[in-house]
Protein backbone atom coordinates (compact mmCIF):
# COMPACT_ATOMS: atom_id res chain seq x y z
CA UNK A 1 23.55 4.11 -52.95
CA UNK A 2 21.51 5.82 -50.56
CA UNK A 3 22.60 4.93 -46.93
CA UNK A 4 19.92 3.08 -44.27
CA UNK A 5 18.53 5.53 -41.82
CA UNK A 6 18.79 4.23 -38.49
CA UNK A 7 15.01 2.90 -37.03
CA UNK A 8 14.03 5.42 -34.32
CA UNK A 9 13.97 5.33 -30.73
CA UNK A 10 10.62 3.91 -29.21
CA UNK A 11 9.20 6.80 -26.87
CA UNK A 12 9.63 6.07 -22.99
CA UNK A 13 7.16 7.41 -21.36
CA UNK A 14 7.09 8.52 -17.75
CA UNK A 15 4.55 5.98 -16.68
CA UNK A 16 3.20 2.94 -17.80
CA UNK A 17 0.44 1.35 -16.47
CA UNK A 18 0.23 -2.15 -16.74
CA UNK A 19 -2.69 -4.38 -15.73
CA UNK A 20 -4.73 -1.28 -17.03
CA UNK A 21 -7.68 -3.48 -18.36
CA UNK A 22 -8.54 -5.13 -14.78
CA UNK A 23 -10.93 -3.72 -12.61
CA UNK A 24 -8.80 -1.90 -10.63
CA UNK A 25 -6.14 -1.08 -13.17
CA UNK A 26 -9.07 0.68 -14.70
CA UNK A 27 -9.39 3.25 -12.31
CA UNK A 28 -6.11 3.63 -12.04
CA UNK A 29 -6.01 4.47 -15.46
CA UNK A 30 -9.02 7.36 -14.78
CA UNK A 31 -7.34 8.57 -11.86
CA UNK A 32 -3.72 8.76 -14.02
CA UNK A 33 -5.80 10.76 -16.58
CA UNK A 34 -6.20 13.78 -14.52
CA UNK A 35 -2.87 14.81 -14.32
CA UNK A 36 -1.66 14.00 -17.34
CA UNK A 37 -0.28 16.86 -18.87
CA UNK A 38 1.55 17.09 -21.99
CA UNK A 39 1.92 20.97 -22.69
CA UNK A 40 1.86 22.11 -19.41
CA UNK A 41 4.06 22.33 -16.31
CA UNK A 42 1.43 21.74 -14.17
CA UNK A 43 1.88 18.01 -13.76
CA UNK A 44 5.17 16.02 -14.30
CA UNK A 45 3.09 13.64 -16.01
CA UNK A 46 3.60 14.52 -19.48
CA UNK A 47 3.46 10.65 -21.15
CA UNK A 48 1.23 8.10 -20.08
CA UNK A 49 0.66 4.21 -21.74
CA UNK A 50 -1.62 1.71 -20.89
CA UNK A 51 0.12 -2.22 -20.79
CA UNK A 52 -1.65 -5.67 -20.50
CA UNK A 53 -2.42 -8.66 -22.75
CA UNK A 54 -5.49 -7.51 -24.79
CA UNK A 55 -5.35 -4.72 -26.91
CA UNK A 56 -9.22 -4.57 -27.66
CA UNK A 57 -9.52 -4.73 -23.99
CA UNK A 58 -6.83 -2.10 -22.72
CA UNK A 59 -9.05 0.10 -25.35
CA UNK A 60 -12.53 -0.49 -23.60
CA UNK A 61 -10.85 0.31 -20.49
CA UNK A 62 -9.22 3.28 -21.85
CA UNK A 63 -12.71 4.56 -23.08
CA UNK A 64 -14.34 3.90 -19.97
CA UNK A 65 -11.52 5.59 -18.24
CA UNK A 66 -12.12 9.26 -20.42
CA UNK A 67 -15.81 8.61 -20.32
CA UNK A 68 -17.59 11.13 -20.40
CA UNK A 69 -15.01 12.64 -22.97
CA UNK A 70 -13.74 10.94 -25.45
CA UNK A 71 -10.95 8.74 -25.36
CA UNK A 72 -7.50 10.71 -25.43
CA UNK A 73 -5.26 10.12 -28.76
CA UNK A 74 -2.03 10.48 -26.69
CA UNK A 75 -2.15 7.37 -24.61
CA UNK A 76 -0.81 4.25 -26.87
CA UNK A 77 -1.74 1.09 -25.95
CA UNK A 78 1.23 -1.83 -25.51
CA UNK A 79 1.11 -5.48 -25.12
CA UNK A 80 3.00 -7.29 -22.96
CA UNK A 81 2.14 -10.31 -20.23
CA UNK A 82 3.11 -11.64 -17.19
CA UNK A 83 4.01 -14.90 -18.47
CA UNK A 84 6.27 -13.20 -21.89
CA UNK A 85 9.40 -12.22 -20.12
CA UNK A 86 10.73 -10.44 -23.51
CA UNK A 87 7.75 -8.44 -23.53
CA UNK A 88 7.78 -7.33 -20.15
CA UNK A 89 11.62 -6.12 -20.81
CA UNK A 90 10.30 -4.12 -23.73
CA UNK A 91 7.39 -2.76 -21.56
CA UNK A 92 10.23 -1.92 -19.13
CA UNK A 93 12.75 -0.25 -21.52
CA UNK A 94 9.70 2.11 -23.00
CA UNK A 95 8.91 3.29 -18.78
CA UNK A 96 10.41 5.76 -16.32
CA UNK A 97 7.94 4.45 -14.10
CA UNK A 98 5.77 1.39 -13.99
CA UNK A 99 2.19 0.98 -11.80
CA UNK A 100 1.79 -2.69 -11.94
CA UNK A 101 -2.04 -3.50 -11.69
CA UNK A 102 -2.39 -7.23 -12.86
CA UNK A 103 -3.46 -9.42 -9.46
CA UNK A 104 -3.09 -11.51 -7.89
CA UNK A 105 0.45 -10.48 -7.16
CA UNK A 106 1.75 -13.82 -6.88
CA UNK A 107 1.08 -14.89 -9.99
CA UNK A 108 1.69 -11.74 -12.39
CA UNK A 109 3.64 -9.50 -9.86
CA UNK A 110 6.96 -11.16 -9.66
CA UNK A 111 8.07 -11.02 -13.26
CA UNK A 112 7.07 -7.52 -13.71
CA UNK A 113 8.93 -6.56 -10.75
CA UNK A 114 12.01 -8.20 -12.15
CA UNK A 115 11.63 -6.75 -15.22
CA UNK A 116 12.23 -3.37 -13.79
CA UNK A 117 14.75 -4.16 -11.45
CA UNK A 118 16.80 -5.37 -14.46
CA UNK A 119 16.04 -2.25 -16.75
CA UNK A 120 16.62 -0.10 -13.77
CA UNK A 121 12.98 1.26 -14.08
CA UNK A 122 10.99 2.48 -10.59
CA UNK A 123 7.92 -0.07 -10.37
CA UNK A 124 4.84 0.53 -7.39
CA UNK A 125 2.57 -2.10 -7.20
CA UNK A 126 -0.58 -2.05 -5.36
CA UNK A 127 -0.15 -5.85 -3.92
CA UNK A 128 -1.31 -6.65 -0.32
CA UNK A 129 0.29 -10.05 -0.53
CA UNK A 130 3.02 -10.68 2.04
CA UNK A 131 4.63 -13.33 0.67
CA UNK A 132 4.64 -11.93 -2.55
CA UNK A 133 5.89 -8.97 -0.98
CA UNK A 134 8.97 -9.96 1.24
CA UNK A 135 9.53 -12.81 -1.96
CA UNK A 136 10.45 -9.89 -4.55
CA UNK A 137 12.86 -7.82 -1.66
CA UNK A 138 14.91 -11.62 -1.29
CA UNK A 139 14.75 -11.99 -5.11
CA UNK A 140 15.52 -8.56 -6.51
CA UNK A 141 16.44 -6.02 -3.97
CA UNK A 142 20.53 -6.69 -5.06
CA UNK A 143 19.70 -6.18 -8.34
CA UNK A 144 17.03 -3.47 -7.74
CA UNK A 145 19.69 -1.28 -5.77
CA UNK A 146 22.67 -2.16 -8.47
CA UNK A 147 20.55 -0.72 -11.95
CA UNK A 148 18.78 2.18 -10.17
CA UNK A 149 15.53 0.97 -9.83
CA UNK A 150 13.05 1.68 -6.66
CA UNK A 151 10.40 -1.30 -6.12
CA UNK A 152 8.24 -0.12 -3.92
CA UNK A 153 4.62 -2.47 -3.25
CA UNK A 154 1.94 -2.17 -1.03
CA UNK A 155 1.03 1.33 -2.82
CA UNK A 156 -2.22 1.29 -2.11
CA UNK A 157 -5.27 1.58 0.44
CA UNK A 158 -2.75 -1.76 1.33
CA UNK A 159 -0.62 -0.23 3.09
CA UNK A 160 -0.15 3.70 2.69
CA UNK A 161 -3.07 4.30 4.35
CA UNK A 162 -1.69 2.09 7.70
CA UNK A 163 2.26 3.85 7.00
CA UNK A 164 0.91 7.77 7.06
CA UNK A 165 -1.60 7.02 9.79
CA UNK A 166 0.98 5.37 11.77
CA UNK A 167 3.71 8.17 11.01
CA UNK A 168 1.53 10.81 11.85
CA UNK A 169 0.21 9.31 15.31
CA UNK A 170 4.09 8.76 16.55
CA UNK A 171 5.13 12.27 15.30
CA UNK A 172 2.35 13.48 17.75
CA UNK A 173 4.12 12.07 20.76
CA UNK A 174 6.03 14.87 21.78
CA UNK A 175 9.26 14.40 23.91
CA UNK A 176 9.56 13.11 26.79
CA UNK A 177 6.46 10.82 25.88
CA UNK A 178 6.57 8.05 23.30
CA UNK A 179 3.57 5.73 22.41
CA UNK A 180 4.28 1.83 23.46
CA UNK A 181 1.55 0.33 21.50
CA UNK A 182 -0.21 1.43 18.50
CA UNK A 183 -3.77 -0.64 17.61
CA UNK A 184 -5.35 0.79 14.12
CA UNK A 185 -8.99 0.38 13.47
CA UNK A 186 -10.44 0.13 10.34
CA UNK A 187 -14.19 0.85 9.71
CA UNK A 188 -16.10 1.08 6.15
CA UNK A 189 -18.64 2.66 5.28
CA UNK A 190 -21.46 3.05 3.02
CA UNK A 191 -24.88 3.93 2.70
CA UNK A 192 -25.33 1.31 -0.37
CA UNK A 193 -23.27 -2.25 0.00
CA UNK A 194 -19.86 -2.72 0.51
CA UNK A 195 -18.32 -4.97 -2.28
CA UNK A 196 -14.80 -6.07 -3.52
CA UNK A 197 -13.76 -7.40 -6.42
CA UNK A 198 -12.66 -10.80 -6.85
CA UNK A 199 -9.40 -10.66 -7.22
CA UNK A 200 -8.64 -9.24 -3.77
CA UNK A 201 -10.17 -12.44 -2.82
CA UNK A 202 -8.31 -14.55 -4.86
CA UNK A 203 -5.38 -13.20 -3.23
CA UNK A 204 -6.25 -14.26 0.49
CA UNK A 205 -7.33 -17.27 -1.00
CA UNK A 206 -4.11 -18.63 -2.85
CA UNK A 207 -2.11 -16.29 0.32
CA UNK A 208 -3.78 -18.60 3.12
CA UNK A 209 -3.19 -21.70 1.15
CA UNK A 210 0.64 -21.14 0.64
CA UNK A 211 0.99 -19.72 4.11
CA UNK A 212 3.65 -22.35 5.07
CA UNK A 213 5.99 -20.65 1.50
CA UNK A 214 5.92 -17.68 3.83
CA UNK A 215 6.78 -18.94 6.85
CA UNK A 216 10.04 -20.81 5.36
CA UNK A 217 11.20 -17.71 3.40
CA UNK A 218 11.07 -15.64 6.36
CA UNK A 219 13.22 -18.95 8.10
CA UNK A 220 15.72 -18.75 5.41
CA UNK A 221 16.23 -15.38 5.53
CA UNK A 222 18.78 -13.26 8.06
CA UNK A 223 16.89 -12.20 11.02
CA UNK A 224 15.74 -8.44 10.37
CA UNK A 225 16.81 -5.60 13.07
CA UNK A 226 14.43 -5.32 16.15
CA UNK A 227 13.50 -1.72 16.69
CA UNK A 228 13.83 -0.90 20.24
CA UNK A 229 10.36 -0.50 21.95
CA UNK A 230 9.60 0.91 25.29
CA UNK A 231 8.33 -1.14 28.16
CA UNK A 232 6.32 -4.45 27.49
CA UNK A 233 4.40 -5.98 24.47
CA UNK A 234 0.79 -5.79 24.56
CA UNK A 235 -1.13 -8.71 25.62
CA UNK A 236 -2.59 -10.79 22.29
CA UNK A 237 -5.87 -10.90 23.73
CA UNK A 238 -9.21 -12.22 21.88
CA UNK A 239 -9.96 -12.28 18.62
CA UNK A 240 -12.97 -10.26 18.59
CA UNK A 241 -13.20 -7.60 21.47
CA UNK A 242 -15.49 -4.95 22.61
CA UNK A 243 -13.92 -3.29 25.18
CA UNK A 244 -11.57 -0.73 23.74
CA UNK A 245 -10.93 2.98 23.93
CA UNK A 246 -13.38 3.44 20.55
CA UNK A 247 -16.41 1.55 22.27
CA UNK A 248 -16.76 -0.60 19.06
CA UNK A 249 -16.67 -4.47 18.44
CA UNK A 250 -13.15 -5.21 16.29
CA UNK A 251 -11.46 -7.94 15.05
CA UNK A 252 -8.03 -8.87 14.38
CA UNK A 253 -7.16 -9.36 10.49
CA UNK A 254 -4.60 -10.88 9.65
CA UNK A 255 -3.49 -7.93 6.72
CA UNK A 256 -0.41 -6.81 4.93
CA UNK A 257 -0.90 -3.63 6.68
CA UNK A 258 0.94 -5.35 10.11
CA UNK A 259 3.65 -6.93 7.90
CA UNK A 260 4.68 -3.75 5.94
CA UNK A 261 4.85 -1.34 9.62
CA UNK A 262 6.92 -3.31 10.84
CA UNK A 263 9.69 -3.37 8.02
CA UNK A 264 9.90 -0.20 7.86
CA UNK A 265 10.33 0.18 11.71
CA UNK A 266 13.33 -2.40 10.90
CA UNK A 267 14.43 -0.24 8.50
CA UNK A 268 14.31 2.36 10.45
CA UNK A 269 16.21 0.69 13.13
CA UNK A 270 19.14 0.09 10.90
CA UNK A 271 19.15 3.53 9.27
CA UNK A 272 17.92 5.46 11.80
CA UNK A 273 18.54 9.01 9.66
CA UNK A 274 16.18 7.05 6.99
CA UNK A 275 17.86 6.19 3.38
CA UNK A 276 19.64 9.29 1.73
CA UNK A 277 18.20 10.30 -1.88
CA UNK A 278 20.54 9.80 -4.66
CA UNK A 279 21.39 13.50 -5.52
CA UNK A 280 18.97 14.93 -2.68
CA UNK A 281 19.78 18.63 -1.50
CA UNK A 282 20.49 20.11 1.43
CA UNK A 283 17.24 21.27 2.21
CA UNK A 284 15.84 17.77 1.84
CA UNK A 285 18.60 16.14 3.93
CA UNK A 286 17.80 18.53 6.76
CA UNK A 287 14.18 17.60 6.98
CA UNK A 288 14.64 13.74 5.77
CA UNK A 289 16.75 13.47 9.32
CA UNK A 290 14.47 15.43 11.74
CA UNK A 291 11.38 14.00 9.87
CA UNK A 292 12.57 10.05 11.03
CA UNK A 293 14.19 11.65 14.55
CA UNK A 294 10.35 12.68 15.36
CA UNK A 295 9.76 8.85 15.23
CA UNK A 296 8.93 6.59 17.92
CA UNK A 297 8.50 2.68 17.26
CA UNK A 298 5.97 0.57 18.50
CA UNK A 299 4.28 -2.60 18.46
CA UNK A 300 1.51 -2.48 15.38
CA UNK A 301 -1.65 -4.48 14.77
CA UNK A 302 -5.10 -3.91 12.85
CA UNK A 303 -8.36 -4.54 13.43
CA UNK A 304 -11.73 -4.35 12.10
CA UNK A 305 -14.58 -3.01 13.16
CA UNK A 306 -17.52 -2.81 10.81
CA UNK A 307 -20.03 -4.91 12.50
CA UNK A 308 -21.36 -6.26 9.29
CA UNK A 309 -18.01 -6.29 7.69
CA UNK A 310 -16.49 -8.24 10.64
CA UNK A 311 -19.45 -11.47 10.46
CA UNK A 312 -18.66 -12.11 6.58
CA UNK A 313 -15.18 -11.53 7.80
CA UNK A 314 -15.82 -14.30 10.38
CA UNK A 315 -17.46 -16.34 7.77
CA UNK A 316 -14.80 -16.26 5.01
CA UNK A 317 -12.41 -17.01 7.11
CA UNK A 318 -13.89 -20.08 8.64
CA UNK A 319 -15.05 -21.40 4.63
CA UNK A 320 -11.35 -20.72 3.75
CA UNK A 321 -9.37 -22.46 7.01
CA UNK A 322 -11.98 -24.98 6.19
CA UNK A 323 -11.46 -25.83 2.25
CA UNK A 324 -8.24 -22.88 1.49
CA UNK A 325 -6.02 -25.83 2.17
CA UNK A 326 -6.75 -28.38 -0.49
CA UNK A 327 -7.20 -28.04 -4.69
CA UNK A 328 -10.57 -28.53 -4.52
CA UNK A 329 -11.59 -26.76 -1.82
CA UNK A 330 -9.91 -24.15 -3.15
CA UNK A 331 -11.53 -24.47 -6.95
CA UNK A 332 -15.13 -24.31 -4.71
CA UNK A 333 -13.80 -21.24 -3.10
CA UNK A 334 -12.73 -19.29 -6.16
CA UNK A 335 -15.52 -20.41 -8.38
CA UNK A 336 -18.16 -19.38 -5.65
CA UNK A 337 -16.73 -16.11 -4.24
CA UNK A 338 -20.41 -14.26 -3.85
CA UNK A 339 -21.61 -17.47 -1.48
CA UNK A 340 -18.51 -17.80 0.42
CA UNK A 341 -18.06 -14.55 1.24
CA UNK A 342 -22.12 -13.67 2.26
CA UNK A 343 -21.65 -10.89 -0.80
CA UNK A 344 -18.31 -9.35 0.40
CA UNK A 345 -16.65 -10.16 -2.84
CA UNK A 346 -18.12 -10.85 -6.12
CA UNK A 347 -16.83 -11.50 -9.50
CA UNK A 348 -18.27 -8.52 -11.29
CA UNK A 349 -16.98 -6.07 -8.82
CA UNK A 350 -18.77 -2.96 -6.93
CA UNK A 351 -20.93 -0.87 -9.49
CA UNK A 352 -20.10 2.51 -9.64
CA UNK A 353 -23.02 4.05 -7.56
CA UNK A 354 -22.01 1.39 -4.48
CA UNK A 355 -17.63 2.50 -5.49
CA UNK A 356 -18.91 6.78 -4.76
CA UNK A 357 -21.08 6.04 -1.59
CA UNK A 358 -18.18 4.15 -0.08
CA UNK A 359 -15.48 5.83 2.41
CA UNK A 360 -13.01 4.64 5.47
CA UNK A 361 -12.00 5.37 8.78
CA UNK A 362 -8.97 4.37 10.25
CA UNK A 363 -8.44 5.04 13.85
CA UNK A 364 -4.91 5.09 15.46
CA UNK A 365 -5.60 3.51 19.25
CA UNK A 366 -1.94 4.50 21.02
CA UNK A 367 -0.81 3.70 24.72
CA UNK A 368 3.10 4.84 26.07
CA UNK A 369 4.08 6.99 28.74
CA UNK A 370 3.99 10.46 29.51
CA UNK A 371 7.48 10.17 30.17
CA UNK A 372 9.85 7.63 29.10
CA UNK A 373 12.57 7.90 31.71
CA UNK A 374 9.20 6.11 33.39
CA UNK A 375 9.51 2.93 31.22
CA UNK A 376 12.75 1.82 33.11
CA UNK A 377 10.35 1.08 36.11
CA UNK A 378 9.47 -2.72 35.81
CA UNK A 379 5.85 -1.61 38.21
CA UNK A 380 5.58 1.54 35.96
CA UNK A 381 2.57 1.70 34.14
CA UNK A 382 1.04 3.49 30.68
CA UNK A 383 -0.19 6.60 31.92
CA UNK A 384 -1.38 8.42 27.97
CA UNK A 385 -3.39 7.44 25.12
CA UNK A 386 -3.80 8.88 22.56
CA UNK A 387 -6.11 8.70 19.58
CA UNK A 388 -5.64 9.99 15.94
CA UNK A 389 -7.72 8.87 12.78
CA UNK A 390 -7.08 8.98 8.77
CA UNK A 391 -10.14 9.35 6.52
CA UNK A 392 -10.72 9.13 2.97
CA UNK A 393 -13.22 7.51 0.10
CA UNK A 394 -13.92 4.14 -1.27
CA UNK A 395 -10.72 2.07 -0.17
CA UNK A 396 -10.26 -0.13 -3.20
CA UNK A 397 -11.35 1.81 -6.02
CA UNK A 398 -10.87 5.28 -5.05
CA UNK A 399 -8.38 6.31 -2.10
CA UNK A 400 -6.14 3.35 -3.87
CA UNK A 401 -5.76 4.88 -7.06
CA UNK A 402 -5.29 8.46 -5.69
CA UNK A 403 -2.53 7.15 -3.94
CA UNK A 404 -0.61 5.12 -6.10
CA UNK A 405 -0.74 7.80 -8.83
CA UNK A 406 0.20 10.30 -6.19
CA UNK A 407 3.19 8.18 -5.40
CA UNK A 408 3.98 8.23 -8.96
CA UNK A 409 4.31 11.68 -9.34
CA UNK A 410 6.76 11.97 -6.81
CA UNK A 411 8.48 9.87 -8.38
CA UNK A 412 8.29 11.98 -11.27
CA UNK A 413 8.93 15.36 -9.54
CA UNK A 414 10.98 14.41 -6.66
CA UNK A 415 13.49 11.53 -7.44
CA UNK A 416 16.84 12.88 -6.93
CA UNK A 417 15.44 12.89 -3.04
CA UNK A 418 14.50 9.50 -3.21
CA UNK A 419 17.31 6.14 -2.47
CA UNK A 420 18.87 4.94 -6.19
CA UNK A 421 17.34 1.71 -6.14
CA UNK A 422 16.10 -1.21 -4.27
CA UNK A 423 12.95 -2.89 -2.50
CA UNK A 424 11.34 -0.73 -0.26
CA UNK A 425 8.57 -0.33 2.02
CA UNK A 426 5.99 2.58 1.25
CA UNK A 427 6.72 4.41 4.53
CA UNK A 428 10.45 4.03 3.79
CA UNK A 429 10.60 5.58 0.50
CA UNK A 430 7.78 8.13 1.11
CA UNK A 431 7.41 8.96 4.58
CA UNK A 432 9.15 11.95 4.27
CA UNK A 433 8.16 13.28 1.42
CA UNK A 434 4.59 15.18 1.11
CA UNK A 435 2.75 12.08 0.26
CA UNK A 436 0.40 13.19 3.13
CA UNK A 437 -0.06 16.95 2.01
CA UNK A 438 -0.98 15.25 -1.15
CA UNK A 439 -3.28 13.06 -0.09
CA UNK A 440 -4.91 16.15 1.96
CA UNK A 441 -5.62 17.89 -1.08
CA UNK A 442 -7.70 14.66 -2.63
CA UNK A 443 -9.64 13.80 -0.33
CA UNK A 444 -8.26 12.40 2.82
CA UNK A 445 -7.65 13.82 5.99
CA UNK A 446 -5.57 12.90 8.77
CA UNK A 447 -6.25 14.38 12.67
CA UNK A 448 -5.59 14.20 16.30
CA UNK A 449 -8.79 13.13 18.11
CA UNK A 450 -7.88 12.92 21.75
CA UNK A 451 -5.24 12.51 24.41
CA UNK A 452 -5.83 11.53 27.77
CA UNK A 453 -3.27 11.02 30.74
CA UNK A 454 -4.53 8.48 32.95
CA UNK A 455 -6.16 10.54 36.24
CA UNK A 456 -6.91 13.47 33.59
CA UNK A 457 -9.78 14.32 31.41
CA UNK A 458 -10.08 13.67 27.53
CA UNK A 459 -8.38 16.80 25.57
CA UNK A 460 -10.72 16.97 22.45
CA UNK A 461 -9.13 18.25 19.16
C-alpha cells in the first residue's frame, strides 16, 4: 500500500500586509508593489500577500492597487481577523514580516502584534495611538525579545517623520554646542483640500475618551530613564502662539509624535551605544556607536501651523472635550465626522487628485548653547538656534506608505544589524540605519535652514 505523502509546507512570504483592504492599507499595498521583485536581486522583496477579513474586498483593493496594469498573479490573498486569534497565528506563521494596516490600533492592533511576538515574526504598524502604543511594549516586549521578533509602531508619517527630523537637527550640533530645546512645526499643504480619512479620526476620538487607561498604565509602570538635558526646560507657554523664530501662528497638538521622541531619548539614555544587532558586523558596530555618540537630547514638542488646519483643529478639539467623554457623545462624533471636523476628516477619504496635490513641511525650531561648559552657569543664557526642516508628499497616503515599506525592506536586507526582538521605537530600531538616504531617494528631503548665535547674523544654507 502506497504510503501518504506528507501535505506541503504553506509558503512564508517576506511580507504580509494585513489590513490591505482599508484605505490606507490600500496604498500601502500600491506602494509594496513597486519593489516587489521575484526574479530579480534588485529588491529583497521577492513574496508579497495581502491579509484582512474579506477576500472579495482584499481583491478590489489589490486591483486598484496594480491599476493601471492588471492585477499581479503572484500576490495570494489570506484571511485572517483581528478578532480570530487562530487565524492571526496562521497569518503569522506564513510572514517574515508583517505591516499591520487595520485601525484603529486599539481595537485591531493588539492581537496582531501578539501574534507576531509569539511566532517570532517582525511586525511595523503604522498606529499613532499612544496608549495603544506603550500598551503592546508592557504586554509583549518579554515575549517579543524571547522568540525573535522586532515590534516596531509608529511607522509612519506618525512618527518617522518627527524621529529622522529630530535625529538629523541634533547631529547638526557640532561639539562644544548642543541644542536645549527642540520645537517641530508641522505645516500642510495643498493647492486642492486637505482631507483625512476617518479612521485617523476615530482614533483621537476613542484615544481622548480613554485618556485616563493611559495615564494609569504609565502609573503602573517602572519609571523610564530621564535623559540628561542641558540647562532649563522651556517655558509651556500658550496654546496658540505667533511669536516664534518661523513668524507663523502654531498650535500645540497633542500627537504621538511627542510620546515616541521621547522613548527613544530614554532608550537612549539607558543604552547610550544604541541596541547591538543580532549578528551585526564590524562595520555596522563602528557606525551604530558614533551614529548615537553624535546625539544630543532635548526637550521635544510639536506644533501646528497651517492656519486653516489649526481652526478645524481648534474646533475638533473643543466638539470632542465637549461630547469625546460620554457613549453618546461619542456615537454623534463618529457618525458625523465631516460636521465635526469643518471637513478635516470624512468617511470616504481624500480622492486621489486632493491625495497628489498634498505635501508637508516640518520645521525643526532648536535653542542650546554655543558651548555647553556654558550651561553650568545658573545666569547663562541660550546663545544659538538653529533651524532645520524635513519635506515630503501627502502625509497620510503617500510619505506614510513610502516609509513603512521602506522600513520593511530593511528589514528584509539589513536584519542581522538590527536587535533580535522586542518593542521598539522607530528611531531606536532605525535611526542608524539609511532609513533617511532612503527616504531621500522617494521623495523627501531633509536640510539645514539657518543658524544664528545670538549678537550674530542668520547663516543661510
Amino acid at each position: 500500500m502506497a504510503q501518504a505523502q506528507p501535505e506541503p509546507e504553506p509558503e512564508v512570504f517576506d511580507v504580509v500586509i494585513f489590513g490591505a483592504s482599508g484605505f490606507t492599507g490600500k496604498y500601502v499595498v500600491r506602494e509594496a508593489l513597486k519593489f516587489l521583485s521575484p526574479s530579480s536581486s534588485s529588491s529583497p522583496l521577492r513574496s508579497l500577500a495581502v491579509a484582512g477579513r474579506s477576500r472579495e474586498r482584499l481583491a478590489a483593493a489589490l486591483r486598484w492597487a496594480a491599476s493601471p496594469a492588471p492585477p499581479p498573479d503572484n500576490v495570494p490573498i489570506l484571511t485572517a481577523d483581528s478578532s480570530d486569534p487562530a487565524s492571526l497565528a496562521a497569518l503569522a506563521a506564513r510572514a517574515r514580516v508583517v505591516l499591520s494596516c487595520a485601525g484603529p490600533f486599539r481595537l485591531h492592533g493588539h492581537a496582531v502584534a501578539a501574534a507576531c511576538a509569539a511566532a517570532g515574526v517582525d511586525c511595523l504598524d503604522i498606529a499613532g495611538e499612544p496608549e495603544f502604543m506603550e500598551r503592546v511594549e508592557a504586554d509583549l516586549h518579554d515575549v517579543a525579545a524571547r522568540n525573535g521578533a522586532l515590534i516596531v509602531s509608529a511607522c509612519g508619517f506618525d512618527s518617522v517623520t518627527a524621529e529622522l527630523g529630530f535625529l538629523f537637527h541634533s547631529r547638526q550640533w557640532e561639539p562644544p554646542s548642543a541644542p536645549v530645546s527642540v520645537e517641530a512645526y508641522l505645516s500642510l499643504q495643498s493647492s486642492k483640500r486637505i482631507v483625512g480619512n476617518v479612521a485617523t479620526y476615530e482614533s483621537a476620538v476613542l484615544g481622548m475618551a480613554n485618556a485616563g487607561e493611559l495615564q494609569a498604565l504609565r502609573r503602573s509602570r517602572p519609571r523610564r530613564p530621564r535623559p540628561n538635558i542641558l540647562g532649563n526646560a522651556p517655558l509651556k507657554g500658550s496654546l496658540i502662539e505667533w511669536c516664534n523664530p518661523l513668524g507663523m501662528w502654531a498650535m500645540k497638538i497633542p500627537t504621538a509624535d511627542t510620546t515616541i521622541v521621547k522613548r527613544t531619548l530614554s532608550t537612549m539614555t539607558k543604552h547610550p551605544e544604541g541596541l547591538p544587532g543580532v549578528k551585526e558586523s564590524p562595520k555596522y558596530t563602528e557606525h551604530r556607536r558614533n551614529f548615537w555618540s553624535s546625539i544630543k537630547p532635548a526637550h521635544f514638542g510639536v506644533k501646528i501651523t497651517s492656519l486653516n488646519i489649526l481652526l478645524r483643529f481648534l474646533v475638533t478639539g473643543f466638539f470632542m472635550s465637549f461630547l469625546g467623554n460620554f457613549s453618546f457623545g461619542r456615537s454623534l462624533l463618529l457618525r458625523y465626522p465631516e460636521f465635526f471636523t469643518l471637513g478635516l476628516f470624512r468617511k470616504t477619504g481624500p480622492t486621489e487628485e486632493e491625495v497628489n496635490n498634498s505635501s508637508f513641511n516640518m520645521w525643526f525650531v532648536g535653542s542650546g548653547f554655543i558651548d555647553t561648559s556654558c550651561a553650568s552657569e545658573r545666569i547663562s543664557k541660550l546663545d544659538k538656534e538653529m533651524i532645520t526642516k524635513v519635506s515630503g508628499p501627502d502625509a497620510g497616503y503617500i510619505a506614510t506608505q513610502i516609509i513603512l515599506v521602506q522600513c520593511a525592506l530593511i528589514l528584509l536586507s539589513q536584519r542581522d544589524n538590527l536587535p533580535k526582538g522586542g518593542v521598539y521605537t522607530p528611531g531606536v530600531i532605525f535611526g542608524p540605519t539609511d532609513l533617511q538616504q532612503r527616504l531621500e531617494e522617494n521623495g523627501f528631503s531633509f536640510e539645514v535652514f539657518l543658524t544664528k548665535t545670538f549678537g550674530n547674523a542668520y547663516l543661510f544654507h
